[in-house]
N, C-alpha and C. Protein backbone atom coordinates (compact mmCIF):
# COMPACT_ATOMS: atom_id res chain seq x y z
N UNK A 1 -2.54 -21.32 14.70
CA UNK A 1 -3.03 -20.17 13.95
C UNK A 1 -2.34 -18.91 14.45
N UNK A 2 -1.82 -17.90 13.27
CA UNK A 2 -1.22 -17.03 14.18
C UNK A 2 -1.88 -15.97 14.47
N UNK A 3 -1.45 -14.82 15.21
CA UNK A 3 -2.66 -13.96 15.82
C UNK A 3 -3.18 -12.90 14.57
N UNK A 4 -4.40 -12.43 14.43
CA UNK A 4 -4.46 -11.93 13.58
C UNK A 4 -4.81 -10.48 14.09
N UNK A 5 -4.03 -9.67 12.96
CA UNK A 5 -4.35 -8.01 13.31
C UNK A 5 -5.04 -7.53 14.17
N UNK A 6 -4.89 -6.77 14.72
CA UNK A 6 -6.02 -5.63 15.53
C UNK A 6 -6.02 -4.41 14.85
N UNK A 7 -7.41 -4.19 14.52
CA UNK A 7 -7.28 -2.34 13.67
C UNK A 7 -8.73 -1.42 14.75
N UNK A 8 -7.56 -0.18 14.46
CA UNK A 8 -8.70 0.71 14.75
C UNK A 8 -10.10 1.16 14.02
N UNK A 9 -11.13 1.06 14.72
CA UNK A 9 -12.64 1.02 14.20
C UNK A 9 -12.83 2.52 14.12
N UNK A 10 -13.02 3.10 12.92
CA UNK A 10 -13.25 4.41 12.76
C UNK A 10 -14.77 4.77 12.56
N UNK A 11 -14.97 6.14 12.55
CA UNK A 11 -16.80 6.43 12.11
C UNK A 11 -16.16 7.22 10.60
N UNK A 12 -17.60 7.45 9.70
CA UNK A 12 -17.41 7.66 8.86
C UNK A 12 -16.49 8.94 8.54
N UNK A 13 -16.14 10.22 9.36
CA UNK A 13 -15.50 10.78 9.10
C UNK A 13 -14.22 10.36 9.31
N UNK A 14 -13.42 9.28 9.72
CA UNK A 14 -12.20 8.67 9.98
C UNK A 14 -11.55 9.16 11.43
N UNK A 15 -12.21 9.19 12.32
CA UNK A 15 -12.16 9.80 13.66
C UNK A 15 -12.20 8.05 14.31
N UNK A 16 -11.37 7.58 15.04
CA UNK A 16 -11.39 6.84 15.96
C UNK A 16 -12.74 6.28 17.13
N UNK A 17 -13.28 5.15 16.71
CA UNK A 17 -14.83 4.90 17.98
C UNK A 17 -14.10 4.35 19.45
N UNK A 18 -12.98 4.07 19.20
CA UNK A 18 -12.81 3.46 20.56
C UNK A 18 -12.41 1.90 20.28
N UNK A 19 -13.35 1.51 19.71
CA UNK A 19 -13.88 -0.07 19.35
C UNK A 19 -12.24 -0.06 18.32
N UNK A 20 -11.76 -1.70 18.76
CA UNK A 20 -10.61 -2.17 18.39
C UNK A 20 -10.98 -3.62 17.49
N UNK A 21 -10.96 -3.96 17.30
CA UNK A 21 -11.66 -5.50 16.40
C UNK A 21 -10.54 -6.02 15.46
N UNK A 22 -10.65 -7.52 15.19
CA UNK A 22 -9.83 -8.20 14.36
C UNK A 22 -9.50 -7.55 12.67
N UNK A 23 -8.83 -7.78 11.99
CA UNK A 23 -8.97 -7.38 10.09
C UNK A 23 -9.86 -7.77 10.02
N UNK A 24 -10.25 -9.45 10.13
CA UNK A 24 -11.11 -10.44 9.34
C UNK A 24 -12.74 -9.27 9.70
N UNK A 25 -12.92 -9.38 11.02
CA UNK A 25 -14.15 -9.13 12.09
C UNK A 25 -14.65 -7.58 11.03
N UNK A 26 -13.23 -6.31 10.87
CA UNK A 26 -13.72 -5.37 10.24
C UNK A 26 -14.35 -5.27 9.04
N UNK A 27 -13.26 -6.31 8.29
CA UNK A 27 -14.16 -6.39 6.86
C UNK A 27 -15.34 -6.75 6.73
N UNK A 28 -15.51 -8.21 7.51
CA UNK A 28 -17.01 -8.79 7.78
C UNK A 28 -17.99 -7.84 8.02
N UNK A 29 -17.73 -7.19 8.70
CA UNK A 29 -18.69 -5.97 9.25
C UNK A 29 -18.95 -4.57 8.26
N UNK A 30 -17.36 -4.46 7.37
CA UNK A 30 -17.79 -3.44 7.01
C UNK A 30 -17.46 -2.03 7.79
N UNK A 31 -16.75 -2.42 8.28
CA UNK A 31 -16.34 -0.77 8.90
C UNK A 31 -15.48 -0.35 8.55
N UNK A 32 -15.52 0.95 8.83
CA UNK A 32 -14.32 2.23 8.50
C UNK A 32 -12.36 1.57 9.22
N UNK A 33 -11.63 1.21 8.76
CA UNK A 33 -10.53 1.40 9.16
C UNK A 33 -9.56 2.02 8.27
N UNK A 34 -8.33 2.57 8.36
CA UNK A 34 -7.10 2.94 7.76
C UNK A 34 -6.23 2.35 7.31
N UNK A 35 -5.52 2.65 6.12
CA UNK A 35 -4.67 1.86 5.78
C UNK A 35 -3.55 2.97 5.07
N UNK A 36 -2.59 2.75 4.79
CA UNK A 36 -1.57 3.52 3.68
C UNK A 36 -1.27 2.66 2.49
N UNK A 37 -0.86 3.83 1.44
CA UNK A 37 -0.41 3.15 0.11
C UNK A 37 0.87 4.27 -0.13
N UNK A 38 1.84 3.17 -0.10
CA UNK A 38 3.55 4.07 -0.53
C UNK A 38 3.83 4.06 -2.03
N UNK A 39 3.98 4.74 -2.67
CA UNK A 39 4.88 4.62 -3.87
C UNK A 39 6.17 4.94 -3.92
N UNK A 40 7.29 4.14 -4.12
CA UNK A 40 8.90 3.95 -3.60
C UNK A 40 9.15 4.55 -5.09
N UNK A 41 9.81 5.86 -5.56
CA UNK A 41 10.55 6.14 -6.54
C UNK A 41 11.90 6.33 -6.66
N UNK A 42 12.60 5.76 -7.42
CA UNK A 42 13.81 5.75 -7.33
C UNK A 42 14.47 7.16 -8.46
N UNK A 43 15.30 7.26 -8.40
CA UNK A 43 16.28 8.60 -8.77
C UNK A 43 16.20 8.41 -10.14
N UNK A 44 15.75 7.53 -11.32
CA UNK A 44 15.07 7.64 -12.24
C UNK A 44 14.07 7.82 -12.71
N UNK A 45 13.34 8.17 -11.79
CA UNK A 45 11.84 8.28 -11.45
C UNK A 45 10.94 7.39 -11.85
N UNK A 46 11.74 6.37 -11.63
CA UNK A 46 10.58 4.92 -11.92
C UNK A 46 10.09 4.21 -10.39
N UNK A 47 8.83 3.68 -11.03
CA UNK A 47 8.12 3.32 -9.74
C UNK A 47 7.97 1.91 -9.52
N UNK A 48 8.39 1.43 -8.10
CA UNK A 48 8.13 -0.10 -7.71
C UNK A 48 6.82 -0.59 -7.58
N UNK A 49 6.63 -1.78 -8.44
CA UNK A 49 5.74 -2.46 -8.59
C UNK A 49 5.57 -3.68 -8.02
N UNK A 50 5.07 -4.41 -7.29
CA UNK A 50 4.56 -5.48 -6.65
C UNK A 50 3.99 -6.08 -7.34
N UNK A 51 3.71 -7.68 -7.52
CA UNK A 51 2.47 -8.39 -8.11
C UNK A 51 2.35 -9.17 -6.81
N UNK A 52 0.91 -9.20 -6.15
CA UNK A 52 0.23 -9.82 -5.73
C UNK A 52 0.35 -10.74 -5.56
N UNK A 53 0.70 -11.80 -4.43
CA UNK A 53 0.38 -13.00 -4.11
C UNK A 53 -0.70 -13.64 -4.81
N UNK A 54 -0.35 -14.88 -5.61
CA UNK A 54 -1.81 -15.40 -6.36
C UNK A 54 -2.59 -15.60 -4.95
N UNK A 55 -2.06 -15.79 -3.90
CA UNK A 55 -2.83 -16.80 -2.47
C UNK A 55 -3.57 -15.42 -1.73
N UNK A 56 -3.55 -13.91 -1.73
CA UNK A 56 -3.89 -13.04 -1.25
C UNK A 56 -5.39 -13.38 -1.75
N UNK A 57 -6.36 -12.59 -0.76
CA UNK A 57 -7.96 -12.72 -1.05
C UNK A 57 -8.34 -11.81 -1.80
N UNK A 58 -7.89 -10.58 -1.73
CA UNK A 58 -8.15 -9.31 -2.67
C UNK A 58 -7.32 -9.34 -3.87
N UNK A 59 -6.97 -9.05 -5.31
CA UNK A 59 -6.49 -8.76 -6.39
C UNK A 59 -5.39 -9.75 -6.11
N UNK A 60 -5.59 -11.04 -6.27
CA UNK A 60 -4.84 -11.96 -6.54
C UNK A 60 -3.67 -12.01 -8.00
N UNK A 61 -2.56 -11.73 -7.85
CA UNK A 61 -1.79 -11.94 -8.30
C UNK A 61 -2.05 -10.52 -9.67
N UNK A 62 -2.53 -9.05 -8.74
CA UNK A 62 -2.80 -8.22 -10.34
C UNK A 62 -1.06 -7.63 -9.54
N UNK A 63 -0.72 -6.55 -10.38
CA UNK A 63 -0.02 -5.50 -10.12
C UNK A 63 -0.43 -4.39 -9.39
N UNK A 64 0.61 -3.90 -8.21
CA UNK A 64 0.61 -2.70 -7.43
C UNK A 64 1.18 -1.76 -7.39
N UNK A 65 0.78 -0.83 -6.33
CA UNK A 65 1.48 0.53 -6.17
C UNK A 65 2.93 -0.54 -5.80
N UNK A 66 3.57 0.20 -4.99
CA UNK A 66 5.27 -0.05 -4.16
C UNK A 66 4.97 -1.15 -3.13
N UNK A 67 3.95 -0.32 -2.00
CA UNK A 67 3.53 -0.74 -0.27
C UNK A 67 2.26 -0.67 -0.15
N UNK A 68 1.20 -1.56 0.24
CA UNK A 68 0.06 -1.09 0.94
C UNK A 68 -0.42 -2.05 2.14
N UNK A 69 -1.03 -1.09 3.12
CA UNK A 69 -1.44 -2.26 4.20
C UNK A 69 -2.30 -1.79 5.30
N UNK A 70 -2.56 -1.92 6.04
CA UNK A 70 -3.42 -1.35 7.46
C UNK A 70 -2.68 -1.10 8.37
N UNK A 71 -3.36 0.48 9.42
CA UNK A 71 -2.65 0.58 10.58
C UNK A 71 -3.38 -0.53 11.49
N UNK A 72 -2.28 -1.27 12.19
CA UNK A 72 -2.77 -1.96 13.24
C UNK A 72 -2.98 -1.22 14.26
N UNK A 73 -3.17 -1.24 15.10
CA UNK A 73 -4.45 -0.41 16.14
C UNK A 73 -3.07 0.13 17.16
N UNK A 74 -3.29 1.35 17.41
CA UNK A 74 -2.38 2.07 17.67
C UNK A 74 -1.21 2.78 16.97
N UNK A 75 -1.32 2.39 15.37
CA UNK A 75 -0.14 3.07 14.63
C UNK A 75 -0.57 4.18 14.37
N UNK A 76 0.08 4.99 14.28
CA UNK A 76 -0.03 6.33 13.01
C UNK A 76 0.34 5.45 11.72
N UNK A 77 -0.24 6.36 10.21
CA UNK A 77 0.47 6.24 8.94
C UNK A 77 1.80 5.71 8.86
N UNK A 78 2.61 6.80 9.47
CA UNK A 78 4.26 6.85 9.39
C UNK A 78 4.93 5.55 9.71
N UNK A 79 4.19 5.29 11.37
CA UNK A 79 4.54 3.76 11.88
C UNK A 79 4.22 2.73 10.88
N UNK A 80 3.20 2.86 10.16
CA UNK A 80 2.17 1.87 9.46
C UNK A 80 2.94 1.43 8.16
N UNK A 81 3.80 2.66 7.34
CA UNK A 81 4.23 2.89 6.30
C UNK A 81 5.69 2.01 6.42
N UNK A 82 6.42 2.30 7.47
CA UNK A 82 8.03 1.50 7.72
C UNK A 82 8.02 0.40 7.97
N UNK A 83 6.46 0.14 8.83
CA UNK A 83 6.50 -1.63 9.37
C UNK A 83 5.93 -2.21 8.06
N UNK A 84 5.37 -1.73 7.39
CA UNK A 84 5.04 -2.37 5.91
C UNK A 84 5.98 -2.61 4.66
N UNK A 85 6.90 -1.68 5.08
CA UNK A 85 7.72 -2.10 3.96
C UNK A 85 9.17 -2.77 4.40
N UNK A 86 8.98 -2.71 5.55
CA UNK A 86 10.10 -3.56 6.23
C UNK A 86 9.84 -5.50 6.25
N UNK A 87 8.44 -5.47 6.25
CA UNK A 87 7.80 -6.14 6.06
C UNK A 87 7.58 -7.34 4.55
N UNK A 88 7.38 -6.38 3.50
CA UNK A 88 6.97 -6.71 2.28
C UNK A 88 8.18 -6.50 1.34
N UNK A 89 8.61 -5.27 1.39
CA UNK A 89 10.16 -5.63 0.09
C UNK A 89 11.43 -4.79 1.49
N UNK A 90 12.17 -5.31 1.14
CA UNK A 90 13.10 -4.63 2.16
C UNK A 90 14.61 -4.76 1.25
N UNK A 91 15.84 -4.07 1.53
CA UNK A 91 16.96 -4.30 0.62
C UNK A 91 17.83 -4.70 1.49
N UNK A 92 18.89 -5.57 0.47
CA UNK A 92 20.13 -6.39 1.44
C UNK A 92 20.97 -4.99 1.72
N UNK A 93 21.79 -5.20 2.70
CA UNK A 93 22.59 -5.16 3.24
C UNK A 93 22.17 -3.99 4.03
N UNK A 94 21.42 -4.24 4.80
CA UNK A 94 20.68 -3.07 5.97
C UNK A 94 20.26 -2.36 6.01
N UNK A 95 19.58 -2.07 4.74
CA UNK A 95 18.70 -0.93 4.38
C UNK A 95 17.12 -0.82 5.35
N UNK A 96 17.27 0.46 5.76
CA UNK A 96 15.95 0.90 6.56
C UNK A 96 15.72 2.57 5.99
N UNK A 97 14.02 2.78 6.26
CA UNK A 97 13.77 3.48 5.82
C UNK A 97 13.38 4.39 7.09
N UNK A 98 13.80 5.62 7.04
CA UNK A 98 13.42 7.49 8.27
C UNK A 98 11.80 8.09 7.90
N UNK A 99 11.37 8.05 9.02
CA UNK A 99 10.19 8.19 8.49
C UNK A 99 9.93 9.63 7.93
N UNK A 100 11.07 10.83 8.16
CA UNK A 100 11.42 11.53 7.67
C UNK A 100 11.23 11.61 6.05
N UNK A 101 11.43 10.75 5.52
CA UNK A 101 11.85 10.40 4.23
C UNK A 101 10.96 10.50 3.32
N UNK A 102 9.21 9.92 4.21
CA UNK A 102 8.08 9.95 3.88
C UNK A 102 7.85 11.48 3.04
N UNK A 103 7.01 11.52 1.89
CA UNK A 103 6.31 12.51 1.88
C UNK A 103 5.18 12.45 1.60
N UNK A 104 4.44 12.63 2.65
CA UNK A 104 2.37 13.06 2.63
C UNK A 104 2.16 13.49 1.57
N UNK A 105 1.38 12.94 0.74
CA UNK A 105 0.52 13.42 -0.12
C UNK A 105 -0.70 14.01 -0.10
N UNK A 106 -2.13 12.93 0.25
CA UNK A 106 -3.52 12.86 0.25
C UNK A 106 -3.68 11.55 1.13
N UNK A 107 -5.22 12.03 1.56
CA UNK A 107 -5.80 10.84 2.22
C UNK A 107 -7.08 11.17 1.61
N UNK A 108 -7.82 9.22 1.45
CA UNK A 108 -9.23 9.85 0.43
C UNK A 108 -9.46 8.15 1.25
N UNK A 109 -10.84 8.52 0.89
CA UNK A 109 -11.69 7.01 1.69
C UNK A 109 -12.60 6.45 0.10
N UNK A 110 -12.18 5.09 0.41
CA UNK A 110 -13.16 4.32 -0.71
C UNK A 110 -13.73 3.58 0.11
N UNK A 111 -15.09 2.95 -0.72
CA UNK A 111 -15.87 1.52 -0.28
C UNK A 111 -15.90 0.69 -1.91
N UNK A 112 -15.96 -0.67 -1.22
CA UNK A 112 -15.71 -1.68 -2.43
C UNK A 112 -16.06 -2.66 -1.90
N UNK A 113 -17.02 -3.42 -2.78
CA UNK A 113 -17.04 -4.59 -2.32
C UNK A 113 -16.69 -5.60 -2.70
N UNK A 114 -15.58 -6.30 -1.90
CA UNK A 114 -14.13 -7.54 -1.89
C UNK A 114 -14.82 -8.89 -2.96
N UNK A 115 -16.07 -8.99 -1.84
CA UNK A 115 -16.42 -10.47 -2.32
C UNK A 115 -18.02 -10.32 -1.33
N UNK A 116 -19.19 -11.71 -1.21
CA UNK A 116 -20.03 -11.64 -0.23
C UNK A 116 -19.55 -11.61 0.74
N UNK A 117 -18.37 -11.89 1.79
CA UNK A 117 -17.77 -12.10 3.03
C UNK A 117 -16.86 -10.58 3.28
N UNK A 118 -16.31 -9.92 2.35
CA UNK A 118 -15.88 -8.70 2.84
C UNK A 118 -16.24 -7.60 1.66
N UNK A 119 -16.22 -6.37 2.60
CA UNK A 119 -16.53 -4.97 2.24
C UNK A 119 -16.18 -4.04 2.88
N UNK A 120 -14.88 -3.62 2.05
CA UNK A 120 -13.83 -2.11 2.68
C UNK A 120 -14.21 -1.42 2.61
N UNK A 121 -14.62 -0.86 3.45
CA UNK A 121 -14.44 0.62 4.12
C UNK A 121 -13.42 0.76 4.34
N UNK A 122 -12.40 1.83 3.67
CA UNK A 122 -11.13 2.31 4.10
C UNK A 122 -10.57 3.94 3.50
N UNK A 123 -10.32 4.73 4.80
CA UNK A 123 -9.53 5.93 4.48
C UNK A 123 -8.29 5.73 3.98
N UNK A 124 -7.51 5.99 3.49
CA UNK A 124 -6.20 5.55 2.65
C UNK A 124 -5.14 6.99 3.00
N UNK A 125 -3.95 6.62 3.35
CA UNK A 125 -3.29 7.68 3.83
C UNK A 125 -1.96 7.55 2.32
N UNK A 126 -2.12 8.28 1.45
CA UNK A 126 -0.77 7.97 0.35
C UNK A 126 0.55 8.69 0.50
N UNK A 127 1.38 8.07 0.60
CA UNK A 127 2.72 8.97 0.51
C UNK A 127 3.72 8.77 -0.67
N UNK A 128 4.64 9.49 -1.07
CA UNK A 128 5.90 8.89 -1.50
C UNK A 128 6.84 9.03 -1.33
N UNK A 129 7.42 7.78 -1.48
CA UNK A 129 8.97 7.71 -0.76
C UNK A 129 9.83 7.82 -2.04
N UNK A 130 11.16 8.84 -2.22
CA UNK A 130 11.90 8.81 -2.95
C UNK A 130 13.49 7.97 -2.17
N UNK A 131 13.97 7.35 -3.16
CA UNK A 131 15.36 6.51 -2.55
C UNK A 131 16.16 6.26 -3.80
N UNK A 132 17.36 6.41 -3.87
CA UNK A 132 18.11 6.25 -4.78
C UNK A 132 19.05 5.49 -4.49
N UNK A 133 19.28 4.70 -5.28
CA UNK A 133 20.57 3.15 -5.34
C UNK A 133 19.41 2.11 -6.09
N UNK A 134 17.94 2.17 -5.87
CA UNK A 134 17.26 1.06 -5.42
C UNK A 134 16.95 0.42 -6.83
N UNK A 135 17.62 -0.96 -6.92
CA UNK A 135 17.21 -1.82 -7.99
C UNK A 135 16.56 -3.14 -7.86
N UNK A 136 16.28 -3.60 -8.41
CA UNK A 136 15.13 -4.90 -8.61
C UNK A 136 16.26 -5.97 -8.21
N UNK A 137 16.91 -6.10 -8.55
CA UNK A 137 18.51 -7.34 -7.97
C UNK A 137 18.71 -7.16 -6.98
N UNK A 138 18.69 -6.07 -5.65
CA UNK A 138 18.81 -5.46 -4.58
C UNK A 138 17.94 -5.96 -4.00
N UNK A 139 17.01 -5.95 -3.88
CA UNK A 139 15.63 -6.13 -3.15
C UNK A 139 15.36 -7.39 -2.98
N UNK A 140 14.65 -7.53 -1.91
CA UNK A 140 14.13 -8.92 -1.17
C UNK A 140 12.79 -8.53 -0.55
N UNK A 141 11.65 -9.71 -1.17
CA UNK A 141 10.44 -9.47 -0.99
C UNK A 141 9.66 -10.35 -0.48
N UNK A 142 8.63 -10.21 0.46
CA UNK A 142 8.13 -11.35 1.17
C UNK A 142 7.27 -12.45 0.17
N UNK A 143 7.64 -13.69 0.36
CA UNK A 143 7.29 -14.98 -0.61
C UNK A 143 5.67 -14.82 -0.38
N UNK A 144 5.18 -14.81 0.59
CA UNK A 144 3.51 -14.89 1.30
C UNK A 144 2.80 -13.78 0.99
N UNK A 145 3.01 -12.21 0.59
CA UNK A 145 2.74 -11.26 0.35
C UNK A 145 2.85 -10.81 -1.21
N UNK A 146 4.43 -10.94 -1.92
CA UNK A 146 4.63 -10.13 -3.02
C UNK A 146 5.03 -11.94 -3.68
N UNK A 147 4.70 -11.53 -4.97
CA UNK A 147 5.59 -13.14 -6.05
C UNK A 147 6.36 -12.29 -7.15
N UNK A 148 6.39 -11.13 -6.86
CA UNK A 148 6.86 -10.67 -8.27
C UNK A 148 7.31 -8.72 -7.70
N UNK A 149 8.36 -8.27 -8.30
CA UNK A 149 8.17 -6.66 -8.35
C UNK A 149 9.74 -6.49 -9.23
N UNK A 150 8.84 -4.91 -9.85
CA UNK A 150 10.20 -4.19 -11.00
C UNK A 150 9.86 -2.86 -10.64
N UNK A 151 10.50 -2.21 -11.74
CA UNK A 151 10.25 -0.72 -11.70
C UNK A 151 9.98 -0.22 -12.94
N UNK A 152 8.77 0.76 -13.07
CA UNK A 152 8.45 0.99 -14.45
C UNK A 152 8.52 2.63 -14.51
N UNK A 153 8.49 3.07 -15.76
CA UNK A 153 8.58 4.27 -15.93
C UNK A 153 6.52 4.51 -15.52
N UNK A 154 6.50 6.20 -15.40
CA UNK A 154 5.23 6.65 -15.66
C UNK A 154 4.27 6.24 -16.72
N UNK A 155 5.30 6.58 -17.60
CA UNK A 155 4.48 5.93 -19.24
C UNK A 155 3.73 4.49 -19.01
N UNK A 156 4.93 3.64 -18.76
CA UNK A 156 4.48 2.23 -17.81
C UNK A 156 3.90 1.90 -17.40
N UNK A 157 3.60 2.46 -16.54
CA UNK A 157 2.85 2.44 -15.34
C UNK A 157 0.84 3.05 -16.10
N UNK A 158 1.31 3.83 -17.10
CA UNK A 158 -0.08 4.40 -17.14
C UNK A 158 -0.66 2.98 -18.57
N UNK A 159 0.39 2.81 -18.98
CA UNK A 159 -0.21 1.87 -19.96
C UNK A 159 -0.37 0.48 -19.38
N UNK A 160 -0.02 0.10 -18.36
CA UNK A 160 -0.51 -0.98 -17.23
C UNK A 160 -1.62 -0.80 -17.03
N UNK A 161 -1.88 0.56 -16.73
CA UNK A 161 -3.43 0.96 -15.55
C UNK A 161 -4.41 1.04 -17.22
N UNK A 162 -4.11 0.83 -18.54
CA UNK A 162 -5.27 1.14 -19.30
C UNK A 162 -5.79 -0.45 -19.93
N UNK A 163 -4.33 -1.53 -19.83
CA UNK A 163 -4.57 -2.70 -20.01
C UNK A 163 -5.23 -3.49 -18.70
N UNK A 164 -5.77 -2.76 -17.56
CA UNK A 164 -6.10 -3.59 -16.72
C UNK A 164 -5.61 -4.12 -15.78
N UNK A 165 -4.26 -4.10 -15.48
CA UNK A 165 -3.07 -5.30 -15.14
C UNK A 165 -2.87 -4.61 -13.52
N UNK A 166 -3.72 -3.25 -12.98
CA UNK A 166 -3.15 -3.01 -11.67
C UNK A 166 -4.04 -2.68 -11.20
N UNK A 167 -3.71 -3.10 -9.78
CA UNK A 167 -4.92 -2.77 -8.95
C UNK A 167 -5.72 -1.62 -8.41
N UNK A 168 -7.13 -1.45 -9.12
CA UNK A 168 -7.46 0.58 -8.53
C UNK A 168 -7.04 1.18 -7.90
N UNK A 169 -6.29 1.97 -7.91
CA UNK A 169 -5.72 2.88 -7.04
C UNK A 169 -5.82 4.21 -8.06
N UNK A 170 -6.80 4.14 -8.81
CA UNK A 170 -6.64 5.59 -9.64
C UNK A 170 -5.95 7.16 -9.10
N UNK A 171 -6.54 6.99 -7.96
CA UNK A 171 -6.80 8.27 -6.99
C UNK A 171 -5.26 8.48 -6.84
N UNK A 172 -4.51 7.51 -6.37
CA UNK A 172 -2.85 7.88 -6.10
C UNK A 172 -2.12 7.77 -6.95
N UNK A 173 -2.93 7.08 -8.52
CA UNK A 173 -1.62 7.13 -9.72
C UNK A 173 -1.92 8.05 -10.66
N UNK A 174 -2.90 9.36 -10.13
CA UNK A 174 -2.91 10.32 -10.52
C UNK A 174 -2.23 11.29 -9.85
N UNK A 175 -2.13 11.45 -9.08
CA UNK A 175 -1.16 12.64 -7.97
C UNK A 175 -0.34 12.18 -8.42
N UNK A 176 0.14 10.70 -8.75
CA UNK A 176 1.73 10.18 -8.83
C UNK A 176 1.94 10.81 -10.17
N UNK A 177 1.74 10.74 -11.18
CA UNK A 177 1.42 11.09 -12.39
C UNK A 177 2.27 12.65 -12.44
N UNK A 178 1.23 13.50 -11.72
CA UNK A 178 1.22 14.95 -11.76
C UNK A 178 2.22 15.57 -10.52
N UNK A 179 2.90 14.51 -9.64
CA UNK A 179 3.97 14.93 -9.27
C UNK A 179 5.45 14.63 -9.75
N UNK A 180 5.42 13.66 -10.69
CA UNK A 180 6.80 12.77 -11.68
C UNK A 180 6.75 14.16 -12.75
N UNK A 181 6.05 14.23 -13.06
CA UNK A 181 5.58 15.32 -14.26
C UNK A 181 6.24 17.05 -13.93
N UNK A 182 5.92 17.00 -12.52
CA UNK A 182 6.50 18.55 -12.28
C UNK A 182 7.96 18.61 -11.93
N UNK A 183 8.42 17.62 -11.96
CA UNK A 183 10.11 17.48 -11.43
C UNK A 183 10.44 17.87 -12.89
């Protein structure tokens, strides 16, 4: 079995308790931890989309933002944001991402409940990353994590989110929305 996460245990204002605990242990419980959600736009201003692992426990096989994931215990966002996407889609021929590159958006906390066995509590740190070259033929994505990703326009993207087809994230594909919009 391989080792599983360690996240930081937050109190409800997203302030750090000390207390370090497994993913599985937090959800079970229900506590406050952190996570980020990236949206990767490319120089057409279309946005990378993920589909879901059918085998993931949460939104099996819907459509996503770009990146999302948890700080493991001791990251900042920034750390959280590069090891995730280094992680989940990454591009051939040596592409890495500056955390520079990042741009902060918002952080907003939801609760939801997963299933009877888990219930997120999570502050959400959103950024977006702009990169240009980046195409769907380029990219290489983890088999265990992602089964599927493209790039859609805004329009796209909003007529996805009215058929159902992506996973809530209202909160960041509205800023996304109203920052594609002011360019």
């Amino acid at each position: 079995m391989k080792n599983e996460e360690l996240l930081d245990v937050l109190d409800e204002n997203g302030r750090k308790t000390g207390e370090v605990l497994s993913r599985s242990e937090v959800h079970k419980k229900g506590l406050w931890h952190r996570a980020i959600v990236v949206a990767i736009v490319n120089e057409k201003n279309e946005i990378l989309l993920q589909q879901r692992s059918d085998n993931k426990d949460k939104n099996p096989g819907m459509w996503d933002i770009s990146v999302t994931g948890h700080l493991s215990s001791g990251q900042d966002s920034l750390m959280a944001a590069t090891r995730e996407i280094s992680e989940e889609v990454s591009v051939s021929l040596g592409y890495s991402v500056d955390v520079k590159d990042f741009r902060f958006m918002f952080s907003y906390r939801k609760e939801e409940k997963v299933s009877e066995e888990q219930f997120d509590r999570q502050f959400y740190d959103f950024f977006i990353l702009r990169q240009s070259g980046l195409r769907d033929e380029n990219l290489k994505f983890q088999i265990s994590e992602v089964q599927a990703i493209k790039f859609v326009s805004i329009i796209e993207l909003n007529e996805m989110r009215e058929k159902g087809l992506l996973v809530n994230r209202d909160e960041c594909y509205n800023v996304l929305s109203d920052y594609l919009f002011r360019l």
